[in-house]
Protein backbone atom coordinates (compact mmCIF):
# COMPACT_ATOMS: atom_id res chain seq x y z
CA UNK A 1 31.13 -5.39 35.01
CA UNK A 2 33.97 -4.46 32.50
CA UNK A 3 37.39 -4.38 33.54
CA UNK A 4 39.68 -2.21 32.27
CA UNK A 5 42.72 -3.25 29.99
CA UNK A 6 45.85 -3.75 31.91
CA UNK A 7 48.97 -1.90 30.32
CA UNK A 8 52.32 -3.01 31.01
CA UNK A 9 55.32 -0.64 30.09
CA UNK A 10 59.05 -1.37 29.36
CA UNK A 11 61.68 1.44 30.78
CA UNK A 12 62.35 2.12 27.40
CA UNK A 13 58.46 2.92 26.95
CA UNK A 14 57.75 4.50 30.49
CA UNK A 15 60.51 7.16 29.70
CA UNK A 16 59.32 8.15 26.16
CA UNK A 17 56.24 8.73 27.14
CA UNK A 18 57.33 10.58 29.88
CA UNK A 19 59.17 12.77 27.55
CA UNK A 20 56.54 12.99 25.26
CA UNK A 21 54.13 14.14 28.24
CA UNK A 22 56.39 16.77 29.76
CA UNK A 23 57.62 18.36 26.56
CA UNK A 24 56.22 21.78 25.46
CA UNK A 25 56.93 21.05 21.93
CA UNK A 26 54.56 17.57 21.76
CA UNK A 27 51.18 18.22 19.65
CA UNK A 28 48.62 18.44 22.43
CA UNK A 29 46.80 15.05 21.48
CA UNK A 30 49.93 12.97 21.73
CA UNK A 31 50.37 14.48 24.92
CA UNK A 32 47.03 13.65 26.38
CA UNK A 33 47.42 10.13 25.06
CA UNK A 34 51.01 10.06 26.76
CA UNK A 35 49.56 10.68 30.11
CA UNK A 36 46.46 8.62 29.41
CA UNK A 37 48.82 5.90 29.82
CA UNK A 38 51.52 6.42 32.13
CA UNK A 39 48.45 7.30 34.28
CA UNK A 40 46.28 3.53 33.54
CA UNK A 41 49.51 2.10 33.50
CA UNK A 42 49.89 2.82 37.09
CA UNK A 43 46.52 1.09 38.01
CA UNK A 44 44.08 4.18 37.97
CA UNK A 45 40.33 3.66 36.63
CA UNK A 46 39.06 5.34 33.68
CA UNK A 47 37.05 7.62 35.82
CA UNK A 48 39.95 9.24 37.84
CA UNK A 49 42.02 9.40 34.26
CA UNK A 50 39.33 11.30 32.65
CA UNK A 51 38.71 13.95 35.81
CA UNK A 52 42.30 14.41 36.20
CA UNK A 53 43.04 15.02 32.75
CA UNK A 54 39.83 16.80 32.17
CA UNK A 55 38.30 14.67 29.25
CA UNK A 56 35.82 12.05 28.21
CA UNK A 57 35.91 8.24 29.60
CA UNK A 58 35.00 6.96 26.61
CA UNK A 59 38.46 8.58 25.03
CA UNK A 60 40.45 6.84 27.85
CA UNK A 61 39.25 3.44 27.75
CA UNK A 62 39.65 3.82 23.90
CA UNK A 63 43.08 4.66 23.60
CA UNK A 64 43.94 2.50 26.97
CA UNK A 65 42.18 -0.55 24.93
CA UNK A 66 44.25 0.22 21.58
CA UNK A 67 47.83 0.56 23.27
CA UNK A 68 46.85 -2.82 25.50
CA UNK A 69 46.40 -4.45 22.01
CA UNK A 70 48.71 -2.84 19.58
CA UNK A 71 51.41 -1.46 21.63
CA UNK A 72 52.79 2.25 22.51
CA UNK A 73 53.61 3.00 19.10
CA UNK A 74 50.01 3.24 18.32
CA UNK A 75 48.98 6.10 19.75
CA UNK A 76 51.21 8.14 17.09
CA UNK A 77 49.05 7.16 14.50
CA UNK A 78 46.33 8.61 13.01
CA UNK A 79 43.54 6.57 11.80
CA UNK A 80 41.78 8.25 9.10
CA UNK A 81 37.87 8.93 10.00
CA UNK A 82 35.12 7.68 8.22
CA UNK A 83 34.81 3.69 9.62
CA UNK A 84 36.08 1.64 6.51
CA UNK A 85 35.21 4.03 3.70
CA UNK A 86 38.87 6.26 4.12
CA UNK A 87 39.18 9.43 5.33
CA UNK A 88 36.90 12.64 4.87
CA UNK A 89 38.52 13.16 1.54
CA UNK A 90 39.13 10.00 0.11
CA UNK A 91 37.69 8.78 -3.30
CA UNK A 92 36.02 5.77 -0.74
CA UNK A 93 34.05 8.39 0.72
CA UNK A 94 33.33 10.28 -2.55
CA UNK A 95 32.03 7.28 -4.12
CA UNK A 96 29.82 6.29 -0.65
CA UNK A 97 28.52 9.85 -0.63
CA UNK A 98 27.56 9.35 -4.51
CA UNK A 99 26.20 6.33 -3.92
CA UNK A 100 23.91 7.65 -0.51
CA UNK A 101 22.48 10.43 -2.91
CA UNK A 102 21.94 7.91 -5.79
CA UNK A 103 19.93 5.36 -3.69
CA UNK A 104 18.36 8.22 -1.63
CA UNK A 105 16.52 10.08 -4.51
CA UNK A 106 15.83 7.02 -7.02
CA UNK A 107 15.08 4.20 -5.05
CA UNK A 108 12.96 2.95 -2.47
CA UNK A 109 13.11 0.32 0.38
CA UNK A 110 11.48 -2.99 0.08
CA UNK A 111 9.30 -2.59 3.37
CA UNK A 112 8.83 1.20 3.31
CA UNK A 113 7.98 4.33 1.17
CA UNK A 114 11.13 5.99 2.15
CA UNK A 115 14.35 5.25 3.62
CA UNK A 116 15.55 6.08 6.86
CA UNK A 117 19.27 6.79 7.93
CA UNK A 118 19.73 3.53 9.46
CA UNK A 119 17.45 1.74 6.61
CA UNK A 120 19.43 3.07 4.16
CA UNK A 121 22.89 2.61 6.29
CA UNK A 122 22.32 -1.24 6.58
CA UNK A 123 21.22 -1.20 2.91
CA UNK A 124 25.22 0.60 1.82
CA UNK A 125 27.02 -0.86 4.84
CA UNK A 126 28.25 2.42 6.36
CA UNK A 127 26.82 4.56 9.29
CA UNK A 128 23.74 5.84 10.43
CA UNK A 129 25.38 9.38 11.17
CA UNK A 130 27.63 9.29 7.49
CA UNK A 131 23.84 8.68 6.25
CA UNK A 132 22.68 12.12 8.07
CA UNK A 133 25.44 14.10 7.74
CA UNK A 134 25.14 13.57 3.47
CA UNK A 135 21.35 14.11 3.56
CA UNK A 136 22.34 17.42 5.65
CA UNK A 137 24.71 18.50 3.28
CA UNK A 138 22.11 18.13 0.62
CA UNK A 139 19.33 19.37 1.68
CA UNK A 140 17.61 15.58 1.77
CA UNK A 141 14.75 15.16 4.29
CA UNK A 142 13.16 11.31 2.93
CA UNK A 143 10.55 11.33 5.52
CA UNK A 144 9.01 14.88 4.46
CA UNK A 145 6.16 15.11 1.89
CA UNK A 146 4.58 18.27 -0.24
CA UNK A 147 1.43 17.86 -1.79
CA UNK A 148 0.80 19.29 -4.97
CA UNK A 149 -1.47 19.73 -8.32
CA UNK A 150 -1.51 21.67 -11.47
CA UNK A 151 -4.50 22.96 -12.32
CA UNK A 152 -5.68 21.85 -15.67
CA UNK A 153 -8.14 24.77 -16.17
CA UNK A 154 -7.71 25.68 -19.93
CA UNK A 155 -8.05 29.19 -18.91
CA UNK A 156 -5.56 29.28 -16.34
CA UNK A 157 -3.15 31.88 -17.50
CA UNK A 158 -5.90 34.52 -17.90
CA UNK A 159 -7.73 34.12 -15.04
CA UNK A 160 -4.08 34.22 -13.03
CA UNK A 161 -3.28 37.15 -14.42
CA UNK A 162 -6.47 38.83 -13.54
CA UNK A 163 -6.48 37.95 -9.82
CA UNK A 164 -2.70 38.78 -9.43
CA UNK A 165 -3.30 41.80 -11.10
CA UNK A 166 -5.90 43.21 -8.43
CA UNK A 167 -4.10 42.02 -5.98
CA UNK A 168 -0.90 43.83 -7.13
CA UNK A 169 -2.24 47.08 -8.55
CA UNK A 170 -6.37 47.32 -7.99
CA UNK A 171 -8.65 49.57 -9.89
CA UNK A 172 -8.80 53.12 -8.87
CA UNK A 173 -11.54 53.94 -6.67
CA UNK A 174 -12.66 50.58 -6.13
CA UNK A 175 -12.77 47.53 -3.68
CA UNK A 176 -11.32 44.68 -3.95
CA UNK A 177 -12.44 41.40 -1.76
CA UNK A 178 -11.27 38.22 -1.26
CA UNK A 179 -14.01 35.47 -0.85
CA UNK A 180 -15.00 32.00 0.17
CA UNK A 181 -16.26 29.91 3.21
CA UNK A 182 -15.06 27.94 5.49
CA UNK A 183 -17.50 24.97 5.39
CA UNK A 184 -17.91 22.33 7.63
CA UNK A 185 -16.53 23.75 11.48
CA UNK A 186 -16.97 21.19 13.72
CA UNK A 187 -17.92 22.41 17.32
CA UNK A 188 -15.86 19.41 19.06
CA UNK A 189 -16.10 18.69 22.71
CA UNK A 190 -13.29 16.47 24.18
CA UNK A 191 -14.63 13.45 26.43
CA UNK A 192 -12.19 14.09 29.39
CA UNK A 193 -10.97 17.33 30.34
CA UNK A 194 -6.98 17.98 29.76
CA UNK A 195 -4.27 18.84 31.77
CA UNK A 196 -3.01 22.30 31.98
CA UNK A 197 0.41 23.34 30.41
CA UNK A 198 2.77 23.19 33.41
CA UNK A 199 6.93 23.31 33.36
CA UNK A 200 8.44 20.53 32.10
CA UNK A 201 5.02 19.24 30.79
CA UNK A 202 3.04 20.48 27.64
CA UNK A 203 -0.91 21.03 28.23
CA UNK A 204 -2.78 17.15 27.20
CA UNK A 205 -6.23 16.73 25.44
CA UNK A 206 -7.99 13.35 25.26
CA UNK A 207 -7.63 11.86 21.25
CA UNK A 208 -11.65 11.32 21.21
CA UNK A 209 -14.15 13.98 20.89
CA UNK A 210 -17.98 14.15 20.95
CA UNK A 211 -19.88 16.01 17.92
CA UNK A 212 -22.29 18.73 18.41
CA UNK A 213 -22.52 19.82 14.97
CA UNK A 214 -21.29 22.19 12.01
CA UNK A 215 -21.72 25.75 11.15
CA UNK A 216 -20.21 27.70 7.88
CA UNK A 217 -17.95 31.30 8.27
CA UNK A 218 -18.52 33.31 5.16
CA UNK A 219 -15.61 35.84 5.27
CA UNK A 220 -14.46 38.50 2.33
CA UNK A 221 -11.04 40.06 3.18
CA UNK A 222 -11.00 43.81 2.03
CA UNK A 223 -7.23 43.63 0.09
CA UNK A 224 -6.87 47.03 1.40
CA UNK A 225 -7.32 47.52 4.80
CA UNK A 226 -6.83 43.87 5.90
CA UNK A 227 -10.95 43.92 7.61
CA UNK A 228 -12.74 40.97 7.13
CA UNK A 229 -16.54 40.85 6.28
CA UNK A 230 -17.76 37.62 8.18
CA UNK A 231 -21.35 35.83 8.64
CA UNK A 232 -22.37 32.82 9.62
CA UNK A 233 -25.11 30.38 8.29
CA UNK A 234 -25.91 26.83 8.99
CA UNK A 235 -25.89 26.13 5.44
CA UNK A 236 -24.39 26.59 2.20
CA UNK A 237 -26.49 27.05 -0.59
CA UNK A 238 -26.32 29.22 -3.18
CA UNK A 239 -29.30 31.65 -1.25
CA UNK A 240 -26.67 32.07 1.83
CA UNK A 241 -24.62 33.52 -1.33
CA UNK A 242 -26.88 35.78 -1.85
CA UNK A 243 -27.61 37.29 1.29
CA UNK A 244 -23.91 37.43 1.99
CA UNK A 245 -23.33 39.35 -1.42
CA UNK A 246 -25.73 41.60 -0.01
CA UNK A 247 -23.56 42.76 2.99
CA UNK A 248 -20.51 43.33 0.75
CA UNK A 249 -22.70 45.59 -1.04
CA UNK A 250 -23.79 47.15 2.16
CA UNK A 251 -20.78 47.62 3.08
CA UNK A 252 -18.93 49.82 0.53
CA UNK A 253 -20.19 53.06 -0.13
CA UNK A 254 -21.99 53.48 -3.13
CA UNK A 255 -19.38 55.51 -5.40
CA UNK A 256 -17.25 52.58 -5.37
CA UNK A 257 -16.65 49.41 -7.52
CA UNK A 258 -16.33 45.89 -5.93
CA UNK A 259 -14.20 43.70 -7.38
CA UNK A 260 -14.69 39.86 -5.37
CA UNK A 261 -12.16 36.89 -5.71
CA UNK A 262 -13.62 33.95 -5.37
CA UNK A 263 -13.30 29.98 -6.60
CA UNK A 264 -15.33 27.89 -9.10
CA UNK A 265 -17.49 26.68 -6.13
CA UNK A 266 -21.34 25.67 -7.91
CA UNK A 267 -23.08 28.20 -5.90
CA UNK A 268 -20.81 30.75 -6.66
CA UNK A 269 -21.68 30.85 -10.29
CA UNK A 270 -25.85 30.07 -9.51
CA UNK A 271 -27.85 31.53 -12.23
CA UNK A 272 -29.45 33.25 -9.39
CA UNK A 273 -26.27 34.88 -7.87
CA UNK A 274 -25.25 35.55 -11.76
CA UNK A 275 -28.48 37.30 -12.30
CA UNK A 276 -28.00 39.42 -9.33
CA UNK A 277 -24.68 40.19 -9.97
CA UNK A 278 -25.47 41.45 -13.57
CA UNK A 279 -28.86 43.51 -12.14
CA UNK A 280 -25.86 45.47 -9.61
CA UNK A 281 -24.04 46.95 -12.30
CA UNK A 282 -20.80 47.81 -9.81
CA UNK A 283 -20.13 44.15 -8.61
CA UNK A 284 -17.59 42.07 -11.10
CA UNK A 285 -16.76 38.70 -9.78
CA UNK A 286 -13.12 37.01 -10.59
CA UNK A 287 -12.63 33.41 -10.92
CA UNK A 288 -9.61 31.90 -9.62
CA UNK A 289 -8.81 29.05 -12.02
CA UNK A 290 -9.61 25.42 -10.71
CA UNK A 291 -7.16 23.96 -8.42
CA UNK A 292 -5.42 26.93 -7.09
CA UNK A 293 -6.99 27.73 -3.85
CA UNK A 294 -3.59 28.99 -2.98
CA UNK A 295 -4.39 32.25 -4.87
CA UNK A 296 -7.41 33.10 -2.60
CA UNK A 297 -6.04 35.42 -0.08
CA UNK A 298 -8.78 34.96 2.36
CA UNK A 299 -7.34 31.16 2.33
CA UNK A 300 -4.48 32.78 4.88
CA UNK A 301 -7.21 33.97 7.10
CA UNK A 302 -9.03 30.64 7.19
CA UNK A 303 -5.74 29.24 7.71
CA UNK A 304 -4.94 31.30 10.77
CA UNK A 305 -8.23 30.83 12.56
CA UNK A 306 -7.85 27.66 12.29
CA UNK A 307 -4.57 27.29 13.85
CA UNK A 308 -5.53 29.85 16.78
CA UNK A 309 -9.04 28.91 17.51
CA UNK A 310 -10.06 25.67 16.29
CA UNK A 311 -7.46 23.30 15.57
CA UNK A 312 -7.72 22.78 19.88
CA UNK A 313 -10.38 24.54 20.44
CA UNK A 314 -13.37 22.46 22.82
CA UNK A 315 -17.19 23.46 22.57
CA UNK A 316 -20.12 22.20 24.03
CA UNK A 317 -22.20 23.12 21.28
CA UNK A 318 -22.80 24.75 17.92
CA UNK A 319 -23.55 28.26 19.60
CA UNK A 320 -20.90 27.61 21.30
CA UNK A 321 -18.49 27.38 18.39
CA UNK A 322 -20.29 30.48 16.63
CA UNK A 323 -20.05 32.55 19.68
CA UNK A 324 -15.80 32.12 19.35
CA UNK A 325 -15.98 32.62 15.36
CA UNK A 326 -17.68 35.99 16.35
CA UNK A 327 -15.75 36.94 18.99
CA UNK A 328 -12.28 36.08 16.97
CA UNK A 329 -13.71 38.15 13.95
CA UNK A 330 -14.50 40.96 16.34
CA UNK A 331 -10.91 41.08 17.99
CA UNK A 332 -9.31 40.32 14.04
CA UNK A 333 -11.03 43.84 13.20
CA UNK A 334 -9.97 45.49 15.67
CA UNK A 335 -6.58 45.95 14.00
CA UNK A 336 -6.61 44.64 10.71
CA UNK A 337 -3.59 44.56 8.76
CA UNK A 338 -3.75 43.76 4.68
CA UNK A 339 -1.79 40.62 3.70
CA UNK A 340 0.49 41.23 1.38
CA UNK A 341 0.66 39.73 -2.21
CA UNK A 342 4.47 39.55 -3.49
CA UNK A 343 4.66 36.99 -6.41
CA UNK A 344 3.89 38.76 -9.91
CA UNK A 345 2.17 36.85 -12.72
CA UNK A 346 5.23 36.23 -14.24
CA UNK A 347 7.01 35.02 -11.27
CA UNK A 348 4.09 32.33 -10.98
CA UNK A 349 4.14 30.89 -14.73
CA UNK A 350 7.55 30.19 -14.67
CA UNK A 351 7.25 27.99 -11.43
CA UNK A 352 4.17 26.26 -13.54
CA UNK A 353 6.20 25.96 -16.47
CA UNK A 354 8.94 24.16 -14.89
CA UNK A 355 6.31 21.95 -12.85
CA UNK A 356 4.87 20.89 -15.82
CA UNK A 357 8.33 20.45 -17.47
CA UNK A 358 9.18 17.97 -14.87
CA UNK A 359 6.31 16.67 -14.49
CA UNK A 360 6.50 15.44 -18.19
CA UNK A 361 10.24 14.36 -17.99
CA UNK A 362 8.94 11.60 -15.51
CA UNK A 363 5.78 10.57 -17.03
């Protein structure tokens, strides 16, 4: 049990800190510490300080530990903050702040891929929270990742602008889809049921799953109106293609022009599908350049199905999973809205041209 530091006053002390705690014109902090210890002086606990004073017990037993050591005189001094490295200001602190940044963004820990704020606080002997508070003030976040990649697609510029350019300002009298397919849906059934979401508890689900199988969502998102064309087939080949062509071209009336976005997938560009294509006469398909499925609208649709249907979804079986693709395409349509493209062409190259800029400073 820790006992609390005795203090023993002279009369000469007692009565200027008496002085010091009645007077209006003493700075409030030097009063507070004025009555912190006429008040432990006289024998009373941290506890009953802090409550009578209205303050912290940590703050009491500090300054009643410092004036038991260095005297009364100490508690009209100001230490400067910042443990050993000066005050808030000080060139100490300017140089530790230079050297946090420094060691942050060009080095890394022997034992780790990153440093952490107390890693890299042993490393500079200073403080965990000095650590935070510099990586706050810059914007530094070590244990965060982005992935990445420049697509290499000699053609890249071209095909860009092509896509961006339907997106932002499509043909007259024409359609304009977005297309790919979500390959690979697991139907995943969890081995124990969960618990439901309850207050002060969120809802649990076992880590281990059983495997009933896959299924494939085709889906082309009409720019437009937002609507979403969406089959499902057990496989991927380049005749599923085909057939799902087919109810695009079903499903725009006649007059009109399709324009479809779509990637460099193989069965995409089947002689087959090309052949087709060519036989249709209104049907022009645009290739996004390699590597940037980010430019594939419908991407943002996957994206969201995923996170509100099957990222914790549980089904018993394949049908199972195709009956909830159906159903969430069903309730999607019923009020569509278009997703909005905002970056131009422009915009876009010069983020790629500084990516690559960097990326051949550090190579």
């Amino acid at each position: 049990m820790r006992v609390s530091a005795e203090i023993f006053l002279s009369k000469e002390e007692r009565g200027k800190l008496e002085k010091w705690a009645r007077a209006r014109s003493t700075p409030v902090r030097l009063r507070e510490r004025a009555q912190i210890v006429l008040m432990a002086a006289g024998g009373m606990p941290n506890k009953e300080i802090a409550a009578a004073l209205g303050t912290d017990a940590n703050k009491v037993g500090r300054w009643r530990s410092r004036v038991s050591k260095e005297g009364v005189s100490s508690i009209g001094k100001e230490r400067p903050r910042g443990a050993n490295h000066g005050g808030k200001n000080s060139a100490q602190q300017a140089e530790l702040r230079s050297r946090v940044l420094a060691v942050t963004t060009q080095t890394t820990p022997g034992d780790a891929t990153h440093w952490s704020c107390r890693s890299l606080a042993r490393h500079l002997g200073t403080t965990h929270s000095f650590v935070n508070r510099v990586w706050r003030a810059h914007g530094l976040k070590p244990h965060l990742i982005r992935t990445f990649k420049l697509s290499n697609d000699p053609r890249f510029e071209e095909k860009l602008r092509d896509v961006v350019g339907l997106y932002l300002d499509p043909p007259h009298n024409a359609a304009v889809f977005s297309f790919d397919e979500k390959g690979q849906i697991q139907a995943l059934d969890r081995t124990q049921p969960g618990l439901p979401m309850k207050k002060g508890r969120c809802e649990t689900m076992t880590h281990d799953y059983k495997r009933h199988g896959t299924t494939t969502l085709f889906a082309a998102l009409n720019i437009a109106t937002g609507e979403v064309i969406g089959k499902i087939y057990r496989q991927h080949r380049h005749q599923e293609v085909l057939r799902f062509l087919r109810e695009i071209d079903k499903a725009v009336p006649r007059e009109q022009e399709i324009h479809i976005v779509l990637d460099n997938y193989a069965t995409h560009k089947h002689e087959k599908v090309l052949t087709w294509i060519e036989r249709k006469k209104r049907i022009f398909l645009r290739f996004t350049p390699t590597s940037t499925s980010w430019v594939n609208l419908v991407e943002r649709f996957f994206a969201m199905l995923t996170h509100k249907q099957i990222h914790r979804g549980v089904f018993t079986s394949v049908p199972d999973l195709e009956r909830c693709l159906r159903e969430f395409l069903h309730d999607y349509n019923e009020n569509p809205r278009p997703l909005v493209w905002t970056k131009s062409a422009d915009e876009i190259m010069a983020k790629v041209h500084r990516g690559r800029a960097t990326l051949n400073e550090a190579s």
